[in-house]
N, C-alpha and C. Protein backbone atom coordinates (compact mmCIF):
# COMPACT_ATOMS: atom_id res chain seq x y z
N UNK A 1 -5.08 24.54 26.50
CA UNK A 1 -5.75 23.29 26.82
C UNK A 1 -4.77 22.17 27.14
N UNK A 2 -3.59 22.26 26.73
CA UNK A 2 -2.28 21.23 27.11
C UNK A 2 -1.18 21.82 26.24
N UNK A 3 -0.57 20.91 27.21
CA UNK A 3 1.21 21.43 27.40
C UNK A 3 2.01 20.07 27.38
N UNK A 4 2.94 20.45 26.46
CA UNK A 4 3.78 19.06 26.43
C UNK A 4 4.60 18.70 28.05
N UNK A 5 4.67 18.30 28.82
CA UNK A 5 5.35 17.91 30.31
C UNK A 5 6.57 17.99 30.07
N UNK A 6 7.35 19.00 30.74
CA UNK A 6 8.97 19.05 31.15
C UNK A 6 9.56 20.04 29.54
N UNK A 7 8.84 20.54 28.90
CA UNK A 7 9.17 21.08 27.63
C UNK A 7 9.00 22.19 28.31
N UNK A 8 10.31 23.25 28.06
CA UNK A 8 10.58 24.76 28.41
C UNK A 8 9.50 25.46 27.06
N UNK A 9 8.90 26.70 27.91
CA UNK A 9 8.11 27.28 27.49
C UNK A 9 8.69 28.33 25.91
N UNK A 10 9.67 27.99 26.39
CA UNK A 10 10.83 28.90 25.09
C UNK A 10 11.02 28.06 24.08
N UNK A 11 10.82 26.93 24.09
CA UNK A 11 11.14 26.11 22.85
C UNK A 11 9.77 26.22 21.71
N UNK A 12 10.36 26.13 20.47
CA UNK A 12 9.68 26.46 19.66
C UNK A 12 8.62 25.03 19.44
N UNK A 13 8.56 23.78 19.94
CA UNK A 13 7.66 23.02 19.84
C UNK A 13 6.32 22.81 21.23
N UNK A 14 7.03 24.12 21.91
CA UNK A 14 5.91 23.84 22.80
C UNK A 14 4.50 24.53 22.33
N UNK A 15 3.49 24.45 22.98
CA UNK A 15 2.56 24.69 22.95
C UNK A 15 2.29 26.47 23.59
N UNK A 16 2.74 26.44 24.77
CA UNK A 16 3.16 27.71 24.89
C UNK A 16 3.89 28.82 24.00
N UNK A 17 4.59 28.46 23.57
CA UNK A 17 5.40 29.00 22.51
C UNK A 17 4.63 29.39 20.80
N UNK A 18 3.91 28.03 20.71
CA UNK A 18 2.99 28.20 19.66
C UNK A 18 1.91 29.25 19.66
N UNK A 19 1.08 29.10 20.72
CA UNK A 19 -0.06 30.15 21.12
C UNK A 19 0.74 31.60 21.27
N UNK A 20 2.05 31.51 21.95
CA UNK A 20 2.57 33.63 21.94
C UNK A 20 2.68 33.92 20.45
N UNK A 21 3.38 32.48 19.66
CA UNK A 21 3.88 33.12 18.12
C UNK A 21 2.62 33.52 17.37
N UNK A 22 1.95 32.52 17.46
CA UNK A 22 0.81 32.53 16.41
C UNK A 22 -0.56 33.24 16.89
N UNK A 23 -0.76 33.76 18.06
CA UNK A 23 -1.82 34.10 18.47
C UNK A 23 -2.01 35.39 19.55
N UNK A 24 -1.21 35.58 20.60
CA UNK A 24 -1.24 35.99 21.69
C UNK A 24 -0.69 37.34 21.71
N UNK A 25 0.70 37.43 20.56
CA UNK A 25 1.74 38.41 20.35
C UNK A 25 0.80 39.22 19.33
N UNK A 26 -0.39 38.80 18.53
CA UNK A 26 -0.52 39.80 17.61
C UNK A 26 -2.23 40.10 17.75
N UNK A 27 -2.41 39.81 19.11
CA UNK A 27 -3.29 40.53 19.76
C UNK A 27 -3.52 41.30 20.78
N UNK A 28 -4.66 42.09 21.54
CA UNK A 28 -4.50 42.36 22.62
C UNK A 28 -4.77 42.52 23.84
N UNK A 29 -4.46 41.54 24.38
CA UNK A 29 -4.55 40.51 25.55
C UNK A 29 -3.73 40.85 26.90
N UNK A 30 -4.88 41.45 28.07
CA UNK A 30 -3.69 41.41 29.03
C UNK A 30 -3.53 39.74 29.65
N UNK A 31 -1.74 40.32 29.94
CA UNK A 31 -1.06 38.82 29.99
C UNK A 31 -1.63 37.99 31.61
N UNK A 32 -2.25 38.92 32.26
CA UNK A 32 -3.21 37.90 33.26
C UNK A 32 -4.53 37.22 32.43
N UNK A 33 -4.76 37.63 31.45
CA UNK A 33 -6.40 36.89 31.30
C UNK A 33 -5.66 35.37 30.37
N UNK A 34 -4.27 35.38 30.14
CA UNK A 34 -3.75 34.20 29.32
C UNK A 34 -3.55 32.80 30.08
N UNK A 35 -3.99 31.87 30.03
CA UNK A 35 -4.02 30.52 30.74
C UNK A 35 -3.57 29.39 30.07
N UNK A 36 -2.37 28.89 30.17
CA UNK A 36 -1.65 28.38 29.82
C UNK A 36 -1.07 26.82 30.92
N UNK A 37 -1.47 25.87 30.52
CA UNK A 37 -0.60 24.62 31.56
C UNK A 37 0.80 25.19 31.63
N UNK A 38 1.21 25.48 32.98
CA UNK A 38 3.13 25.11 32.33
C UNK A 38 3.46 23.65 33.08
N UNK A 39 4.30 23.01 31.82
CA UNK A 39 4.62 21.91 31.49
C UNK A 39 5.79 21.74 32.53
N UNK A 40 6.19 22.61 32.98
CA UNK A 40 7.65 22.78 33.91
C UNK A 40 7.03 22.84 35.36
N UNK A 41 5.54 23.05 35.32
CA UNK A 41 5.15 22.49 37.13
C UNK A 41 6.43 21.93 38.11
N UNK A 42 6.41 22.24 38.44
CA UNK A 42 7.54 21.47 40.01
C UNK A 42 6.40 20.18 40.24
N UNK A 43 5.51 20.42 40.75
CA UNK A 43 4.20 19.93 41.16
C UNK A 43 2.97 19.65 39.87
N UNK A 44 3.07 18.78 39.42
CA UNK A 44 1.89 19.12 37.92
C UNK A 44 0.83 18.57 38.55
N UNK A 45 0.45 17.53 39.63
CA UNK A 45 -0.86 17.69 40.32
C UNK A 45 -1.49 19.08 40.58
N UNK A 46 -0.73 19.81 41.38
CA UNK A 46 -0.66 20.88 41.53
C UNK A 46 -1.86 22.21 40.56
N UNK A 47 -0.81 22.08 39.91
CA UNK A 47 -0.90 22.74 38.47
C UNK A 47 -1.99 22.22 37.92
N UNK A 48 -2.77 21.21 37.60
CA UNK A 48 -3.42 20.59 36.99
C UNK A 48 -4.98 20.99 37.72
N UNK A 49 -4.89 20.84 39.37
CA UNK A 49 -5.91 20.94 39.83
C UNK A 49 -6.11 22.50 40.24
N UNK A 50 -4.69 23.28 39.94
CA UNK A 50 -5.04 24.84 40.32
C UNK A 50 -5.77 24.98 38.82
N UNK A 51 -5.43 24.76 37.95
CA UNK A 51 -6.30 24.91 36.46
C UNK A 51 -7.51 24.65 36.97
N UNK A 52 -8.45 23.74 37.01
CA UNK A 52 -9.97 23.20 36.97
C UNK A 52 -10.26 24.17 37.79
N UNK A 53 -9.52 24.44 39.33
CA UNK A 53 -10.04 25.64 39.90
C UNK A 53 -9.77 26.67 39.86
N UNK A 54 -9.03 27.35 38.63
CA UNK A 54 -9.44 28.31 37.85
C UNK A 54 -10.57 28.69 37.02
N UNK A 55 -11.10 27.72 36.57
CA UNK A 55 -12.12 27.62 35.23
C UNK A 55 -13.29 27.69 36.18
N UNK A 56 -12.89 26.92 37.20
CA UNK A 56 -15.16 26.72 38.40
C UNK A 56 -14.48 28.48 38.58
N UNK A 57 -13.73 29.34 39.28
CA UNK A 57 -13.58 30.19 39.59
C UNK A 57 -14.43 31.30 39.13
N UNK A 58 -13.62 31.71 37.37
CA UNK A 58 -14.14 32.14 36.59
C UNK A 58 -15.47 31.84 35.91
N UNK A 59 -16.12 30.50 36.04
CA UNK A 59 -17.36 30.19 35.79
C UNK A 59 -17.65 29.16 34.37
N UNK A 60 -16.90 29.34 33.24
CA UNK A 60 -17.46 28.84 32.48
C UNK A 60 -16.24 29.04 31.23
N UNK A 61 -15.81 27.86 30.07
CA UNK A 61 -15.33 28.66 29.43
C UNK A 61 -15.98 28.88 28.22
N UNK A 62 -15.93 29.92 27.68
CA UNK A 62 -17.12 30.30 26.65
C UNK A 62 -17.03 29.41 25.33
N UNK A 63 -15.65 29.61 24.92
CA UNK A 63 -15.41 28.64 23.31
C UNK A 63 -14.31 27.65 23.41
N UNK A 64 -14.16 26.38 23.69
CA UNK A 64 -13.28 25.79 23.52
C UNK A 64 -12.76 25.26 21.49
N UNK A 65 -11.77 25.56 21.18
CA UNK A 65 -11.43 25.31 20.36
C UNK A 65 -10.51 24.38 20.11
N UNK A 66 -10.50 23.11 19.28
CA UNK A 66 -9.58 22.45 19.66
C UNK A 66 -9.26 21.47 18.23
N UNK A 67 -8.57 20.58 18.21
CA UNK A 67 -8.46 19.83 17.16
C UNK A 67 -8.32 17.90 17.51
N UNK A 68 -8.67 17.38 16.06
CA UNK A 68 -9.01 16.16 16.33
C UNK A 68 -7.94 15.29 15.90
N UNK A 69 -7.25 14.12 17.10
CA UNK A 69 -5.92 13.69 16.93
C UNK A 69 -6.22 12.04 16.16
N UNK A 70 -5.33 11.57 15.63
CA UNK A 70 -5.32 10.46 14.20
C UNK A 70 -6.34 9.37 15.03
N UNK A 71 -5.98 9.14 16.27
CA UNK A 71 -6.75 7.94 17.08
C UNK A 71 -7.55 8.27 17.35
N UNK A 72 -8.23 9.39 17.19
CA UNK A 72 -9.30 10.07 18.30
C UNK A 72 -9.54 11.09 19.40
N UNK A 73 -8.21 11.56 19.74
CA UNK A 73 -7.47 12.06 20.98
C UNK A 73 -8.63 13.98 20.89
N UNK A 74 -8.60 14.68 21.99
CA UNK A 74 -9.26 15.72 21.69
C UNK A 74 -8.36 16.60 22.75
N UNK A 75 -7.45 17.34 23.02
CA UNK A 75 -6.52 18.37 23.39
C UNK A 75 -5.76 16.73 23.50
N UNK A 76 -4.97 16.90 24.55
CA UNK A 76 -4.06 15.21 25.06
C UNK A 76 -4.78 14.37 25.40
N UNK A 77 -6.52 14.23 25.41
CA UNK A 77 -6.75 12.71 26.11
C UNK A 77 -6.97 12.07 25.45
N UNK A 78 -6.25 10.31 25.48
CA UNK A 78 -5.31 9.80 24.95
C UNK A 78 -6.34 8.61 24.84
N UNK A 79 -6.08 7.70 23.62
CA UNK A 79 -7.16 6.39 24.31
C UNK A 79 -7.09 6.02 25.58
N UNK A 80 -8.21 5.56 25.72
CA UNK A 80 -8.61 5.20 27.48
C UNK A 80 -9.30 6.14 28.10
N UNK A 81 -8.68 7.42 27.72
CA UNK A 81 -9.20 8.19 28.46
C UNK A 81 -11.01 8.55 28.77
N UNK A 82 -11.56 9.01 29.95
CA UNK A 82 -13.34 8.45 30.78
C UNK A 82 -13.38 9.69 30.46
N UNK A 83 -14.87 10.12 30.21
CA UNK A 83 -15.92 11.37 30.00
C UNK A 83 -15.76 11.77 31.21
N UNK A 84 -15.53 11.26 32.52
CA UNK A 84 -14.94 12.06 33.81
C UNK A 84 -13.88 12.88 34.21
N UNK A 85 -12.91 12.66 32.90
CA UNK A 85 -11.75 12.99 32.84
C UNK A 85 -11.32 14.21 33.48
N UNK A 86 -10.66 14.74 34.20
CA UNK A 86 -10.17 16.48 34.67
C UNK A 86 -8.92 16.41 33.89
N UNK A 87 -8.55 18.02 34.45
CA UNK A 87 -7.36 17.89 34.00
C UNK A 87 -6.51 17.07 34.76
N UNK A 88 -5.26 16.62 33.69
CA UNK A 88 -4.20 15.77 34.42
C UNK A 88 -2.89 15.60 33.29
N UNK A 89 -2.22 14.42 34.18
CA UNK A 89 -0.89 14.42 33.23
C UNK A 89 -1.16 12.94 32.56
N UNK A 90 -0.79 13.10 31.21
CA UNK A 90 -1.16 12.36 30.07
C UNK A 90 0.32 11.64 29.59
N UNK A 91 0.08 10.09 29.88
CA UNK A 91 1.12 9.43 28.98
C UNK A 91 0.66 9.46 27.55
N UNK A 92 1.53 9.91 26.54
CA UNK A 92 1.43 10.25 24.80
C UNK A 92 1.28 8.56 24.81
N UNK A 93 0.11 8.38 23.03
CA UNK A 93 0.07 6.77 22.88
C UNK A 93 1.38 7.16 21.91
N UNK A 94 2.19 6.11 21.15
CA UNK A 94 3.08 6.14 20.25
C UNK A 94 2.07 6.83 18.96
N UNK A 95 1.24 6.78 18.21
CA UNK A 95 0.53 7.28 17.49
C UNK A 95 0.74 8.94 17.84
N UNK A 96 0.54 9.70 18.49
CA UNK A 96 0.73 11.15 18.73
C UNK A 96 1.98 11.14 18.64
N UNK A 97 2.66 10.15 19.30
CA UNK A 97 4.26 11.16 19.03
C UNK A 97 4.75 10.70 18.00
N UNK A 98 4.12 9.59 17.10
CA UNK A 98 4.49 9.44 15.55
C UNK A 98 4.12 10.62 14.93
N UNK A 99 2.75 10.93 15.57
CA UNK A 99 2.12 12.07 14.42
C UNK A 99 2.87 13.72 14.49
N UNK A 100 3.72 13.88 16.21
CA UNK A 100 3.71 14.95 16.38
C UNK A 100 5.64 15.08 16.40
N UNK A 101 6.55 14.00 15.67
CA UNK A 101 8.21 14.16 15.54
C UNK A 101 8.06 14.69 14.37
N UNK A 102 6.93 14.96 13.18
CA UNK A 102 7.77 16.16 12.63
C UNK A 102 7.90 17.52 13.12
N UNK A 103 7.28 17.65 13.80
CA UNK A 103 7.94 18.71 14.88
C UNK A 103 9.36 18.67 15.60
N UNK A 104 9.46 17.56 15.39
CA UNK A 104 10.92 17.48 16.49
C UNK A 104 12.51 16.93 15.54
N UNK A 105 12.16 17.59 14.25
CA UNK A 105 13.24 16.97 13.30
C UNK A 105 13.11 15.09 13.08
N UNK A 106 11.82 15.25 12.90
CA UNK A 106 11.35 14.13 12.76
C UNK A 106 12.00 12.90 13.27
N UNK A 107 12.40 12.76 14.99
CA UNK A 107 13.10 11.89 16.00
C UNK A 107 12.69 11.62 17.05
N UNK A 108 11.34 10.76 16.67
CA UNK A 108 10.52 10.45 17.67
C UNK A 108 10.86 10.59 19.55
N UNK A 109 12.20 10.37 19.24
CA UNK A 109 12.88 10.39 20.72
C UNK A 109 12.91 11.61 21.26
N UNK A 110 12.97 12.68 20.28
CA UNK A 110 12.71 13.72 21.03
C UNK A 110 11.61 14.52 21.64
N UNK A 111 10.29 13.55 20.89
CA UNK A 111 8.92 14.17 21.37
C UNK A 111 8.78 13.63 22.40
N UNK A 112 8.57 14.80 23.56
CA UNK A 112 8.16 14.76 24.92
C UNK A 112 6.93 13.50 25.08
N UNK A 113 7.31 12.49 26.30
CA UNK A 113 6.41 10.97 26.08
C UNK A 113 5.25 11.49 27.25
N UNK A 114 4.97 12.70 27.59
CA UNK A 114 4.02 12.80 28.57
C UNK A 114 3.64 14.39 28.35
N UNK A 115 1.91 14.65 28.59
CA UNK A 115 1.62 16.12 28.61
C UNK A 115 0.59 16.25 29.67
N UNK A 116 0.76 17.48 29.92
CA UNK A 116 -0.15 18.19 31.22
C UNK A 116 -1.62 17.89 29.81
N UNK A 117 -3.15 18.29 30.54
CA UNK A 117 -4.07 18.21 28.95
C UNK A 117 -5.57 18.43 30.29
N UNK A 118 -6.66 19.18 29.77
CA UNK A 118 -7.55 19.35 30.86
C UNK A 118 -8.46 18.29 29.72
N UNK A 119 -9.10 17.80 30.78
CA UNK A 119 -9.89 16.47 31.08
C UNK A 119 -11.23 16.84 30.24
N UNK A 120 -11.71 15.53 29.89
CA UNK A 120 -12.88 15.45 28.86
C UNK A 120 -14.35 16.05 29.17
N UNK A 121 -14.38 15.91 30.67
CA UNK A 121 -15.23 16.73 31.69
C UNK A 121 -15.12 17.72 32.17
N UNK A 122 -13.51 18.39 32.01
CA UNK A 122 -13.38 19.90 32.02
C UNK A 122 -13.58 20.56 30.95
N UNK A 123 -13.71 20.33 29.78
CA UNK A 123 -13.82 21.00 28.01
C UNK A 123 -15.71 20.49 27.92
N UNK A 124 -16.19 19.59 28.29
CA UNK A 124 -17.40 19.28 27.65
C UNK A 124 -18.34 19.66 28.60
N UNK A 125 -18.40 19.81 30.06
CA UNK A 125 -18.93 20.35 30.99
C UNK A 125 -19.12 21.83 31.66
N UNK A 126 -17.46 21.88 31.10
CA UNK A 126 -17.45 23.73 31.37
C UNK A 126 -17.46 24.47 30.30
N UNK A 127 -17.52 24.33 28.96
CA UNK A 127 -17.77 25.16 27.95
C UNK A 127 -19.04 25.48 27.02
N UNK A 128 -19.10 26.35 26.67
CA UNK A 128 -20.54 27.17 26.23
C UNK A 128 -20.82 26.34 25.02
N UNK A 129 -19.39 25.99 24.06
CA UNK A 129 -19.38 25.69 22.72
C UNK A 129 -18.08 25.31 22.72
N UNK A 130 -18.25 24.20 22.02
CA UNK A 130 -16.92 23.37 21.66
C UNK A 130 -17.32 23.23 20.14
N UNK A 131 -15.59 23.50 19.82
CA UNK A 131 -15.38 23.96 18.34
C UNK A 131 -14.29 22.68 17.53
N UNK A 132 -14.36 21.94 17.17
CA UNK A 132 -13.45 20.88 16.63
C UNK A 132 -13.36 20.78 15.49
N UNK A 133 -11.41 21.28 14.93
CA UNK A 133 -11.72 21.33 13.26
C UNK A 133 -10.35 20.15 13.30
N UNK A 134 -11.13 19.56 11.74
CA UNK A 134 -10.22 18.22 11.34
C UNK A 134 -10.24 18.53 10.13
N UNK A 135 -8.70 18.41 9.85
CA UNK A 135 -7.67 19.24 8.66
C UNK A 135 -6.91 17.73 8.10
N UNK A 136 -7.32 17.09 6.85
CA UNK A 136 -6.27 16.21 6.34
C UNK A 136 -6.80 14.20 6.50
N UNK A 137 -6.15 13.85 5.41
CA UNK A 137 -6.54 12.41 5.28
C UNK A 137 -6.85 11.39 6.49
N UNK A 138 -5.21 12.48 6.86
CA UNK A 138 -4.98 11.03 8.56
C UNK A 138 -5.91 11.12 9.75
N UNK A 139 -6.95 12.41 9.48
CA UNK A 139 -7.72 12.43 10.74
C UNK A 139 -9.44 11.59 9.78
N UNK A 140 -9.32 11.28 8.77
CA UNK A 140 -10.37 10.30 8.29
C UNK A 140 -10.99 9.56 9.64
N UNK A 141 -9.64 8.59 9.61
CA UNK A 141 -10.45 7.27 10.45
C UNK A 141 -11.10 7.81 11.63
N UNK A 142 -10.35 8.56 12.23
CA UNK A 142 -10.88 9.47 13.71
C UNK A 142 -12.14 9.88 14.09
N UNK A 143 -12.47 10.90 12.57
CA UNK A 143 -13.74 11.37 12.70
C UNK A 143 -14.76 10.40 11.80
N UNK A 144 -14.66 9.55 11.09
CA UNK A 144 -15.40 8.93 10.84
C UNK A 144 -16.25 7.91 12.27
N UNK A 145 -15.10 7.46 12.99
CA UNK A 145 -15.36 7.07 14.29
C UNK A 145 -16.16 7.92 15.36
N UNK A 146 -15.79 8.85 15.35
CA UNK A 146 -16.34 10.41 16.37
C UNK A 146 -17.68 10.33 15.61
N UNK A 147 -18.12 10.19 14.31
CA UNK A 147 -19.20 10.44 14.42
C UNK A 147 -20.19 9.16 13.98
N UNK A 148 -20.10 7.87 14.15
CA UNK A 148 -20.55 6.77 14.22
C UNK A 148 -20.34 5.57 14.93
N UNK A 149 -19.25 6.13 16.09
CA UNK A 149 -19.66 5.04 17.10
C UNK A 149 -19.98 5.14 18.40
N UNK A 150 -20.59 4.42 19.11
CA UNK A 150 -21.10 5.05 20.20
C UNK A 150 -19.86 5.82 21.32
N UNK A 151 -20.40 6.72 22.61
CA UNK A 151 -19.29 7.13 23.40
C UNK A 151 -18.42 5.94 23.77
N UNK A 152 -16.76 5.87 23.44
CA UNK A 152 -15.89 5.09 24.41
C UNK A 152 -14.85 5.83 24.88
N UNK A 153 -14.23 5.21 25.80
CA UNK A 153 -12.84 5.58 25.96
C UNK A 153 -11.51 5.01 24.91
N UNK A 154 -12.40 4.38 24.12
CA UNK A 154 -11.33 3.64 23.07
C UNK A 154 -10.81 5.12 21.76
N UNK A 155 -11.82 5.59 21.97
CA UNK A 155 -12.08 6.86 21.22
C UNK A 155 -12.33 8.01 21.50
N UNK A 156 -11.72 8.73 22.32
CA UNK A 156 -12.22 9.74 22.90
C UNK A 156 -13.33 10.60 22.41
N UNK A 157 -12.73 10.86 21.48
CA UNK A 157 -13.26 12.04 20.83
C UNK A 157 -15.21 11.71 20.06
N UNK A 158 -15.35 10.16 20.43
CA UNK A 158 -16.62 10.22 20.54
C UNK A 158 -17.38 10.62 21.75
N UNK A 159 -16.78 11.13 22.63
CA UNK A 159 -17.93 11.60 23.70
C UNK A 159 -18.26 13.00 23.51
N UNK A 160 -17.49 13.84 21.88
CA UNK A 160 -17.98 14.71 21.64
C UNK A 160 -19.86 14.64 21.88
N UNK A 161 -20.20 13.17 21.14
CA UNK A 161 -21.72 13.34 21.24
C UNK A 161 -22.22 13.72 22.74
N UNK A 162 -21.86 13.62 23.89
CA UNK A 162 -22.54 13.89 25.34
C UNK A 162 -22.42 15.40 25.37
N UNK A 163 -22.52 16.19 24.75
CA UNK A 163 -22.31 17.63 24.79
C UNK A 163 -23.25 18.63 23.41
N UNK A 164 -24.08 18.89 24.15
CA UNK A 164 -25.02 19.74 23.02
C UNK A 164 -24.76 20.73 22.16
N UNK A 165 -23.39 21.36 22.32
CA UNK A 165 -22.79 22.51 21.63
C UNK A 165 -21.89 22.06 21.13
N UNK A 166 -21.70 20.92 20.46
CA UNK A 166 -20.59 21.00 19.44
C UNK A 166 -20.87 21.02 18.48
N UNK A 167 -19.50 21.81 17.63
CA UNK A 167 -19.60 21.90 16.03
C UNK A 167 -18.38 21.45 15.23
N UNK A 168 -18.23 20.82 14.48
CA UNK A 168 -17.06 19.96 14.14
C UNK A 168 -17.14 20.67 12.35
N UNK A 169 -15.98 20.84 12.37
CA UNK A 169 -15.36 21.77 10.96
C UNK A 169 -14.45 20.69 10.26
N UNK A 170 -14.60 20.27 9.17
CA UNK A 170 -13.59 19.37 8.76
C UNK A 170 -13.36 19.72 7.55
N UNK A 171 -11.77 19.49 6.89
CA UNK A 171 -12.10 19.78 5.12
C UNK A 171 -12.62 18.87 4.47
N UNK A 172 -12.12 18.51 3.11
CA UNK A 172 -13.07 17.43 2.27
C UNK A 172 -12.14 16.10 2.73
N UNK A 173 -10.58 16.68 2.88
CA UNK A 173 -9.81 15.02 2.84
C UNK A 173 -10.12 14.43 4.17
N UNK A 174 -10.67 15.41 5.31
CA UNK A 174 -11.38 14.72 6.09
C UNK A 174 -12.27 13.75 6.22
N UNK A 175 -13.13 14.38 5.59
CA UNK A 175 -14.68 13.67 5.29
C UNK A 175 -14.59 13.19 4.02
N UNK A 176 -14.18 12.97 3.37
CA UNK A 176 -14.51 12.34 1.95
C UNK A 176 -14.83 10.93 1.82
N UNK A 177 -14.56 10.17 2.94
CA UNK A 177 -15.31 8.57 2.98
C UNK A 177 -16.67 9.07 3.86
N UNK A 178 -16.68 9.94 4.53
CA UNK A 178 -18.06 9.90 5.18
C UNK A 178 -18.95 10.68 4.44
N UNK A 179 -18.40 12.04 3.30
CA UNK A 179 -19.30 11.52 2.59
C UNK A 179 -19.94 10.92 1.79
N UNK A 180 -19.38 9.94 1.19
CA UNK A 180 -19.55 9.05 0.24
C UNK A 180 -20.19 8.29 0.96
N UNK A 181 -20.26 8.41 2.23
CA UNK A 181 -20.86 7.29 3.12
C UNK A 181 -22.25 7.34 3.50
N UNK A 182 -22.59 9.00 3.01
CA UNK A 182 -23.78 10.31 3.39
C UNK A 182 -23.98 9.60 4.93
N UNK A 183 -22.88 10.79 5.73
CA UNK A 183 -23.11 10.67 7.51
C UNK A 183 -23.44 11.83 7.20
């Protein structure tokens, strides 16, 4: 669903790299049905719009799975980002790459400031079921927002509501003001 921009696919903080270690290598998957942004595009327009017309191609994607970022963010789209959204290339807000240098020996400078990320209208329009799990304190404010304020672009991740198949998984340090809040 996104790729950090200009990050080699061999490095252990990419996203690519994450999905072969943790997912891809210990299943079995031929390596054409695997779809992956690469972040190393020559061309990431390119790349971005050969993706979307991959997905109309193939038709539909069945389960999007994804997770919910401290501001709101849902794969890379970033505040601001429109329910029209396609895929595209994403300037990081400082909040993600605060949240995402402990990955990088915790040196903000080294987290990549831009990612390839398919659009809010490519995940909520083309998928059967969208799956969103929120793990931990810092995604509180996020989903408390996602699920009580109306759709913005201030918040992405509230336009989860424009989509009839979602299901949102959270633990307790997630939700524990909402439910005290009984949402």
């Amino acid at each position: 669903m996104d790729e950090y921009y200009q990050l080699q696919p061999s490095n252990p903080n990419s996203y690519h790299f994450f999905m072969y270690d943790n997912f891809f290598n210990h299943v079995n998957f031929k390596p054409e049905n695997i779809n992956i942004l690469d972040g190393m595009a020559k061309d990431w327009k390119k790349e971005c719009a050969d993706y979307e017309a991959k997905i109309k191609y193939y038709g539909r994607i069945h389960i999007f799975l994804g997770g919910l970022g401290p501001e709101g963010h849902i794969a890379f789209n970033e505040t601001g980002s429109t329910r029209d959204s396609l895929t595209r290339k994403i300037d990081l807000v400082p909040s993600t790459i605060e949240a995402n240098c402990r990955f990088f020996n915790n040196d903000k400078s080294l987290v990549p400031k831009h990612a390839l990320s398919v659009g809010i209208s490519t995940v909520l329009d083309n998928s059967d079921e969208v799956i969103i799990v929120v793990f931990g304190k810092n995604k509180n404010w996020a989903l408390t927002k996602t699920l009580t304020e109306k759709p913005t672009p201030k918040i992405p991740s509230t336009f989860l509501k424009t989509s009839q198949n979602t299901v949102v998984v959270a633990d307790y340090e997630a939700i524990e003001n909402n439910y005290k809040h009984k949402l």
